[in-house]
Protein backbone atom coordinates (compact mmCIF):
# COMPACT_ATOMS: atom_id res chain seq x y z
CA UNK A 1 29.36 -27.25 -19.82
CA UNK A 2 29.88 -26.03 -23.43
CA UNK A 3 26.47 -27.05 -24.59
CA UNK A 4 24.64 -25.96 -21.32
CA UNK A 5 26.08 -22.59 -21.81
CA UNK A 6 24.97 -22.05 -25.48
CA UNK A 7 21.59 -23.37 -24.56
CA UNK A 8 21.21 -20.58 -22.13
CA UNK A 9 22.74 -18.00 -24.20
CA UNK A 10 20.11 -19.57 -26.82
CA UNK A 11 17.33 -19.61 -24.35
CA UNK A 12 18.02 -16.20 -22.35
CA UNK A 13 20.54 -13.98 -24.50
CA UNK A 14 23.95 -13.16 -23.40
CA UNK A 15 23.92 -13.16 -20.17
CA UNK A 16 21.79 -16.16 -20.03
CA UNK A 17 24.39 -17.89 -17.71
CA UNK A 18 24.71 -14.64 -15.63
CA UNK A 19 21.13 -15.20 -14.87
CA UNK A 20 20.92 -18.96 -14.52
CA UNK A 21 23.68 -18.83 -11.44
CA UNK A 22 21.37 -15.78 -10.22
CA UNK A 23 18.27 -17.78 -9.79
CA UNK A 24 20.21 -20.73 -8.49
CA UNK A 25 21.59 -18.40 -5.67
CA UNK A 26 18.86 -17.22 -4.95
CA UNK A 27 16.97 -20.57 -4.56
CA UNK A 28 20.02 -21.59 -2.57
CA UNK A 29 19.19 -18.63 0.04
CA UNK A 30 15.82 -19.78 0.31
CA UNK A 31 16.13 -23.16 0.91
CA UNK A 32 18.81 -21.97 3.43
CA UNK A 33 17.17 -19.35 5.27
CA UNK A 34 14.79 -21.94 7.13
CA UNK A 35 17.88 -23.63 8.83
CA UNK A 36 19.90 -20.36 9.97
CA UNK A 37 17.01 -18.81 11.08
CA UNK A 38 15.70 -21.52 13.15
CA UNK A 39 15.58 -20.84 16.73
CA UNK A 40 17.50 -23.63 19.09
CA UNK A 41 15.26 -25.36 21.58
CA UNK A 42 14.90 -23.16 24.63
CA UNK A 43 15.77 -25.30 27.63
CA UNK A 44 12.62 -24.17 29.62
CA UNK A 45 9.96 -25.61 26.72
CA UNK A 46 10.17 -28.38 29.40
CA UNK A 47 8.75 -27.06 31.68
CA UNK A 48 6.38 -24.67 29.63
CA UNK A 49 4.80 -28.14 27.91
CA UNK A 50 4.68 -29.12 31.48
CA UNK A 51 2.57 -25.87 32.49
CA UNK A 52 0.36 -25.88 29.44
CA UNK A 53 -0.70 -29.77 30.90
CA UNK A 54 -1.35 -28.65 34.21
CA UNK A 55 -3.75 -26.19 32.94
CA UNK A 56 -5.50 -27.95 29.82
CA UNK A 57 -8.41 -29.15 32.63
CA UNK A 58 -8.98 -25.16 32.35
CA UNK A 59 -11.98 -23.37 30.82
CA UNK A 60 -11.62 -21.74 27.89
CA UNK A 61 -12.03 -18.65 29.01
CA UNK A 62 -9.14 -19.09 31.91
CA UNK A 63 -6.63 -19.99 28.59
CA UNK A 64 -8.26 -16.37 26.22
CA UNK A 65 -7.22 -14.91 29.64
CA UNK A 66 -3.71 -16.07 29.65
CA UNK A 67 -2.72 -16.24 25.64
CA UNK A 68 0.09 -18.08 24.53
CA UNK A 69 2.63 -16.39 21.61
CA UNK A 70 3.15 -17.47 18.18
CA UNK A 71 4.70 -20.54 18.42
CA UNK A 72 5.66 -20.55 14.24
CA UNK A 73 7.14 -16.99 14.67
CA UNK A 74 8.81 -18.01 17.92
CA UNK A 75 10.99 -20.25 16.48
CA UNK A 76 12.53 -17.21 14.75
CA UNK A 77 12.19 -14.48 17.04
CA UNK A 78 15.70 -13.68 17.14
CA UNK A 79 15.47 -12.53 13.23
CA UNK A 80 12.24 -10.97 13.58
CA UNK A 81 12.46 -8.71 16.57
CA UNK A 82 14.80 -6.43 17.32
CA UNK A 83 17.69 -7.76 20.11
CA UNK A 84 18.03 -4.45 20.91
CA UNK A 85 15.53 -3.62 23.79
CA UNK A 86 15.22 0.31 22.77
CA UNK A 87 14.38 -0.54 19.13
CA UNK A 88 12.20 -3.13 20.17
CA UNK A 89 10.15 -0.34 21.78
CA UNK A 90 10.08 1.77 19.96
CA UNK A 91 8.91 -0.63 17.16
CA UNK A 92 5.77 -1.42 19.98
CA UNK A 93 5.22 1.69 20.77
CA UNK A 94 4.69 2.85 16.75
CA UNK A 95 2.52 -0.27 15.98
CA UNK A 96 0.17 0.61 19.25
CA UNK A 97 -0.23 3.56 18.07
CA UNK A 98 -1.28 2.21 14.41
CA UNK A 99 -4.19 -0.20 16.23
CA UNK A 100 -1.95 -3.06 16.56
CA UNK A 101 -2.04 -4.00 19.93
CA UNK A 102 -1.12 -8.01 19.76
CA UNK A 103 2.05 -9.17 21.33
CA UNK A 104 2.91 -10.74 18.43
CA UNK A 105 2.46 -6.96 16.11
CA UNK A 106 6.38 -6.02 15.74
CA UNK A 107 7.26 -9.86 14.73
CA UNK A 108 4.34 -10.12 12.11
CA UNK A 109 5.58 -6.38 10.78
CA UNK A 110 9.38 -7.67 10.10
CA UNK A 111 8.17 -11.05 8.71
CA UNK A 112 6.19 -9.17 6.58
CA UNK A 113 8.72 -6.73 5.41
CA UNK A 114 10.99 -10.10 4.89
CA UNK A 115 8.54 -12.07 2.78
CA UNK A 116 7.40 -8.99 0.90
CA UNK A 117 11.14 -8.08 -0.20
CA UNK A 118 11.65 -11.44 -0.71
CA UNK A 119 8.50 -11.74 -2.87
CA UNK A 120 9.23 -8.45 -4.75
CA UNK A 121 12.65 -9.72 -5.70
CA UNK A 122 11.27 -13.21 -7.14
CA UNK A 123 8.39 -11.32 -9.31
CA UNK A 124 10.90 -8.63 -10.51
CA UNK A 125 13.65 -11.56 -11.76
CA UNK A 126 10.62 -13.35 -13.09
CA UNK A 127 9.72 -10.14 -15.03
CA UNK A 128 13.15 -9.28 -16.04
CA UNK A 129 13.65 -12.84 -17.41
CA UNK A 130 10.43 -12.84 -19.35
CA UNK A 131 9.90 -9.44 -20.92
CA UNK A 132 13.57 -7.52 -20.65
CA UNK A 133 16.23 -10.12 -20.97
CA UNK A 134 16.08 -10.00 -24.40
CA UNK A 135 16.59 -6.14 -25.19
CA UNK A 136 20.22 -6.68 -23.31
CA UNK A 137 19.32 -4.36 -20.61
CA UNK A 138 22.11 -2.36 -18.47
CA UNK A 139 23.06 -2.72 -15.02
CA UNK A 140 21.06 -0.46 -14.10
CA UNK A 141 18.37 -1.60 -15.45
CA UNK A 142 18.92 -5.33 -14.32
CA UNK A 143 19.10 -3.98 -10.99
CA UNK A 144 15.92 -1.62 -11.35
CA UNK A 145 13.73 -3.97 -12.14
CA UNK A 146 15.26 -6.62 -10.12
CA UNK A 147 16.23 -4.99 -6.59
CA UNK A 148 13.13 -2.04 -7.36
CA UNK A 149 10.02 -4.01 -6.45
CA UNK A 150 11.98 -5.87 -3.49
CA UNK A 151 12.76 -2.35 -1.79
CA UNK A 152 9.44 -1.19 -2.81
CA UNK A 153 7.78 -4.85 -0.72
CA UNK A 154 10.27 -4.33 2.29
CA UNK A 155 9.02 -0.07 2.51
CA UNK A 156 5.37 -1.36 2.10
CA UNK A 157 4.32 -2.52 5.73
CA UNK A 158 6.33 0.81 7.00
CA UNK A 159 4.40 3.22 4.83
CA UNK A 160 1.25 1.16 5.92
CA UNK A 161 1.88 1.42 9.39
CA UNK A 162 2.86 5.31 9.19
CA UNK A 163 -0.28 5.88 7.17
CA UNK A 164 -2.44 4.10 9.40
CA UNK A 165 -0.76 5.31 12.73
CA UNK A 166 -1.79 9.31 11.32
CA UNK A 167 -5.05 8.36 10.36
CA UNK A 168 -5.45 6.92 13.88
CA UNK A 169 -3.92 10.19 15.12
CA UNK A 170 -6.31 12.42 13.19
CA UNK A 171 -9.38 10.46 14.07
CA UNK A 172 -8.96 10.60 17.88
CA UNK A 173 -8.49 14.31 17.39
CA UNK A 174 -11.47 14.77 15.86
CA UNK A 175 -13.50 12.78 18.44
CA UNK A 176 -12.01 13.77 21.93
CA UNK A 177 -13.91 17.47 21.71
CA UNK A 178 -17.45 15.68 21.57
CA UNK A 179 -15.74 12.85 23.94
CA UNK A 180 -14.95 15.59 26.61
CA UNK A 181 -18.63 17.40 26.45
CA UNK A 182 -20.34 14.07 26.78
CA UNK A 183 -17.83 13.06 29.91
CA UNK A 184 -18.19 16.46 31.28
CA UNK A 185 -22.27 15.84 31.22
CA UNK A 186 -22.24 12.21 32.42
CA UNK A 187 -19.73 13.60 35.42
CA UNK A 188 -22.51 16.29 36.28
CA UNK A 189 -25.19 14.11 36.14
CA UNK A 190 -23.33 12.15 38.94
CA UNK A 191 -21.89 9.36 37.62
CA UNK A 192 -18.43 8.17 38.95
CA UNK A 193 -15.23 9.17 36.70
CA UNK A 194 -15.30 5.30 35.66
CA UNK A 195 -18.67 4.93 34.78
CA UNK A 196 -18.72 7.92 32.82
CA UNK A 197 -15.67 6.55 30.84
CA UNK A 198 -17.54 3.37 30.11
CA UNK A 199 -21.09 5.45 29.29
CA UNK A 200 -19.10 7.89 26.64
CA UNK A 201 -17.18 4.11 25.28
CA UNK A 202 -19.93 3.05 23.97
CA UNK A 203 -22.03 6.24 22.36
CA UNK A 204 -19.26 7.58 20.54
CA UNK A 205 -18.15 3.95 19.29
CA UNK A 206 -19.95 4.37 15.91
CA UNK A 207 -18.18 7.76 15.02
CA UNK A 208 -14.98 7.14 16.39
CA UNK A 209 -13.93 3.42 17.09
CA UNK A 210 -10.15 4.40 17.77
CA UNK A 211 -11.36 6.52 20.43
CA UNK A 212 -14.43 4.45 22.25
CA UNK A 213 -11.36 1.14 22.46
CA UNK A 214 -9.22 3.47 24.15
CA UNK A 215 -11.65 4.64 26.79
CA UNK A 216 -12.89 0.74 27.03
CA UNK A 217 -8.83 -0.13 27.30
CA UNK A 218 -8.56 2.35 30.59
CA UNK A 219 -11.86 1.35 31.64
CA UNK A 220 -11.03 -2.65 32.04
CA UNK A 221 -7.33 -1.49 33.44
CA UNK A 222 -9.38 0.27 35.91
CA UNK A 223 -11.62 -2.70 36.74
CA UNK A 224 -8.43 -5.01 36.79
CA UNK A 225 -7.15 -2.76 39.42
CA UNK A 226 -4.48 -0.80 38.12
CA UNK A 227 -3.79 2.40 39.22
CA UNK A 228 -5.96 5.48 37.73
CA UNK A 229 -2.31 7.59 37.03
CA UNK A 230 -0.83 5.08 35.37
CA UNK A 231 -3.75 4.10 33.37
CA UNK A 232 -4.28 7.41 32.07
CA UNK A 233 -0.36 7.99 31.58
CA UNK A 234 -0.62 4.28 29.35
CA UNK A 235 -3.74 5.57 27.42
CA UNK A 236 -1.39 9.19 26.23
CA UNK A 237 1.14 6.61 24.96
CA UNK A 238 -0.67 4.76 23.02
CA UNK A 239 -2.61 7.52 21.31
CA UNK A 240 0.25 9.42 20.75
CA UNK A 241 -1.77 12.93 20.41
CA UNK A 242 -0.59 16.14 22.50
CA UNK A 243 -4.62 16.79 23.59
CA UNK A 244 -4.86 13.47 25.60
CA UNK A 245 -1.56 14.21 27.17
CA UNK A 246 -2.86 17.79 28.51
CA UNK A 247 -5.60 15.94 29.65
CA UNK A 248 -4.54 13.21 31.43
CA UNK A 249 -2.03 15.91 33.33
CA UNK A 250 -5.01 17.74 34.40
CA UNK A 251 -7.00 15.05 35.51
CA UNK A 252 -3.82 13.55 37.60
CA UNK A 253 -3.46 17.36 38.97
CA UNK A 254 -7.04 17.45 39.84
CA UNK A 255 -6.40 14.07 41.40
CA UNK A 256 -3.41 15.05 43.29
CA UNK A 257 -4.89 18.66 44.58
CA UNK A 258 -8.18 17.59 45.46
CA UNK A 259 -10.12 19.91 42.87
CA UNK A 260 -13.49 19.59 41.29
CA UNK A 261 -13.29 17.13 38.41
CA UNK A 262 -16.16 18.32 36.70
CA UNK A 263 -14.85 22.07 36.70
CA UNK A 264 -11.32 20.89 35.28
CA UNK A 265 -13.61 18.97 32.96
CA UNK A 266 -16.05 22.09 31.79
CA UNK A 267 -12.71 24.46 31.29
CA UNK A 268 -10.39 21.56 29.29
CA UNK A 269 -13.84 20.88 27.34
CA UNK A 270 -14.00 24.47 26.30
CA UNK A 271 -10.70 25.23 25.40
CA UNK A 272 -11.11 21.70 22.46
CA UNK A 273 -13.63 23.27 21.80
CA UNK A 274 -12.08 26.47 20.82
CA UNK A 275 -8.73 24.47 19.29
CA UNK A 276 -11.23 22.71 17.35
CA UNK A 277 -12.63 25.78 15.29
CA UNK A 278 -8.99 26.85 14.95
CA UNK A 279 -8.09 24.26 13.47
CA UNK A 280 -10.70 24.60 10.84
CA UNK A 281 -9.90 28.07 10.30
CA UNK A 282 -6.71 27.02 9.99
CA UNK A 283 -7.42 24.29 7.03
CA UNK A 284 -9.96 27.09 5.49
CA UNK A 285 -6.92 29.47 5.72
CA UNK A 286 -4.45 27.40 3.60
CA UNK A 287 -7.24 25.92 1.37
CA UNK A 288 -6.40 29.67 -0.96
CA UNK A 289 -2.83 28.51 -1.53
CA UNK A 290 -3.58 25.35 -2.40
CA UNK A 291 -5.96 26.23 -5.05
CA UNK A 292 -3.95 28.43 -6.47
CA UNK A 293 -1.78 25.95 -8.58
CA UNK A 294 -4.96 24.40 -9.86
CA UNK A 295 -6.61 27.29 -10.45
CA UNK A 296 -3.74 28.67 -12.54
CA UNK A 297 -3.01 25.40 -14.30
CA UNK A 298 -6.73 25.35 -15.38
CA UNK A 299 -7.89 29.01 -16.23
CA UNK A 300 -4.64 30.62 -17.87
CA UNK A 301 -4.06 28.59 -20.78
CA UNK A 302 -7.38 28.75 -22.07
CA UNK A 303 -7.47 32.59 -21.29
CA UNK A 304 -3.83 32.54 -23.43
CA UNK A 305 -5.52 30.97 -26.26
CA UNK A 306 -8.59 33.27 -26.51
CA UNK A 307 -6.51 36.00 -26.30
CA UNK A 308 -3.67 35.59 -27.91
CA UNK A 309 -5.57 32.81 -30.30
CA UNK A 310 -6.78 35.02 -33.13
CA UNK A 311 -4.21 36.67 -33.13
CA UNK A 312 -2.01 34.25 -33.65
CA UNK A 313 -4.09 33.17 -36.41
CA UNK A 314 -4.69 36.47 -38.04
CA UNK A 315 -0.72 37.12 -38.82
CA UNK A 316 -0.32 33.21 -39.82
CA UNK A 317 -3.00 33.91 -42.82
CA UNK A 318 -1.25 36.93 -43.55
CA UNK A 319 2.13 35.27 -43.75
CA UNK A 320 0.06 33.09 -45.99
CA UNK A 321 -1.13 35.74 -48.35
CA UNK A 322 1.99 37.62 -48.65
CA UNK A 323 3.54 37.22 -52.31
C-alpha cells in the first residue's frame, strides 16, 4: 500500500490518493446505477407481449396509430419521471409548450439532465486531473471545477426548454393577428369554422410553423370527434399565450349564445390588431433607455479625451519645463 501511495503522490501530487479513491467511487456509482435503477418486471408485460402478437397481422399504419412507449426508458421510469402526479404535469405541460409533444418528452428531459451532469462531472475530474492537480488547488477550487460543469450539464436541458418554450410563446404572438384576419375572411367567404381552420393551417405554415401545427392539432381533434370546447380549451394550454385564451372564450361564448361567429371574429381581429401596434410602440418606447448605456459608454470617453486631452498635455510639458 506504501508503494501504491507514493506512486500516486508521484504521479498526481499530494492528494494523488484523495483523487484515486474519487475516481474509483465514482466508477463504482456508475457501474451501480444500472442495477438500482432497473425497473422490476411489471406483471402485465404478459399480457402486453400477448397484445402486441395479436396485432402484428396489423398494417402499419393501424400500429403509427396506436404507438408503443420507450421500452429502454421504461425500464427506468420510476427515476426518470416524477412519482408525483402534479409535478409530472406540470413537467408535460412546460415541455408542450416548448414543441415537445411525445409521450416520452418529460422522461428524455430528466435522462438528459442525468447523463449531462453525469457527463459534466467526468470531463471536469478529467480536467482537474490533467491541467490543475498539480498547482495544489483548494477546495474550492477542486470542487469548482469538479461539481461546476456537472451543475452547469444538469441546468442545460432546463434553460433549453425555457428558452425554447418563450421563443415558441413569442412566435405564436406574432402570427395569431394575421391568423385571425385570414380566419375572419375564409369565415365570410363561407367556409365552415373547421375548414377555415385547416385553409389558414396551411398558408401561414411558412411564417409561423408553431402556429399552423396548432391549428392542424385542433383541426384532426375535430375530425377525430372530440368536442369543439374542449379542443379549443386543449389548444390555450398548450400555447400557453393570454391572446388564444381570450379567444377561445369568445368563440365558446359565441358558441354557447348563438351569436355571429364572423362578427366575434371581425371585433377580436381588430382589437390584435390594435395590441399588435402597441406592442411595437411599446418596444420603440423602451428602445431610448436601452441605448442610453451604450450610447454613454461609447461617446463620453472620447468627448473626455478631446476635451480634457490637451489639456492634460499642455500642464504635463509644463511640469516638464519647470526648473
Amino acid at each position: 500500500m506504501d508503494a501504491i501511495n507514493q506512486f500516486l503522490v508521484n504521479l498526481l501530487g499530494p492528494m494523488g490518493p484523495l483523487y484515486a479513491v474519487g475516481g474509483l467511487g465514482v466508477v463504482l456509482i456508475l457501474v451501480a446505477l444500472p442495477v438500482f435503477l432497473r425497473k422490476e418486471r411489471d406483471p402485465l408485460d404478459k399480457l402486453r407481449q400477448q397484445s402486441n402478437a395479436a396485432a402484428a397481422g396489423a398494417t402499419k399504419k393501424d400500429r403509427l396509430r396506436v404507438g408503443t412507449k420507450n421500452d429502454k426508458l421504461e425500464k427506468y421510469s420510476s427515476f426518470l419521471e416524477p412519482q408525483n402526479e402534479t409535478e409530472y404535469s406540470a413537467a408535460k405541460l412546460k415541455l408542450m409548450q416548448a414543441g415537445y409533444r411525445s409521450r416520452d418528452a418529460v422522461r428524455f428531459f430528466h435522462f438528459a439532465q442525468f447523463a449531462l451532469g453525469i457527463l459534466g462531472i467526468l470531463l471536469g475530474l478529467i480536467y482537474f486531473v490533467l491541467f490543475m492537480a498539480a498547482d495544489e488547488p483548494t477546495t474550492q477550487q477542486t470542487l469548482m471545477y469538479i461539481l461546476g460543469p456537472g451543475g452547469i450539464g444538469y441546468m442545460f436541458p432546463k434553460y433549453w426548454v425555457t428558452k425554447r418554450m418563450q421563443t415558441r410563446k413569442d412566435e405564436i404572438t406574432d402570427g395569431f393577428p394575421d391568423s385571425l384576419d385570414m380566419l375572419l375572411v375564409c369565415v365570410e367567404a363561407g367556409q365552415s369554422m373547421d375548414q377555415s381552420i385547416i385553409r389558414v393551417s396551411k398558408e401561414i405554415r411558412p411564417s409561423f410553423p408553431a402556429l399552423a401545427d396548432e391549428f392542424e392539432i385542433v383541426s384532426n381533434e375535430i375530425k377525430a370527434g372530440k368536442d369543439k370546447s374542449t379542443v379549443l380549451a386543449d389548444m390555450a394550454e398548450r400555447c400557453g399565450v393570454m391572446d388564444i385564451s381570450s379567444f377561445v372564450t369568445v368563440l365558446i361564448q359565441s358558441s354557447i349564445f348563438g351569436t355571429s361567429i364572423a362578427e366575434a371574429l371581425r371585433v377580436y381581429a381588430a382589437e390584435m390588431r390594435d395590441k399588435r401596434v402597441m406592442r411595437a410602440e411599446e418596444k420603440a418606447n423602451k428602445l431610448p433607455t436601452k441605448m442610453t448605456l451604450a450610447t454613454m459608454m461609447l461617446t463620453v470617453p472620447p468627448l473626455l479625451i478631446i476635451l480634457v486631452g490637451p489639456s492634460v498635455h499642455g500642464i504635463t510639458q509644463m511640469g516638464n519645463m519647470s526648473p
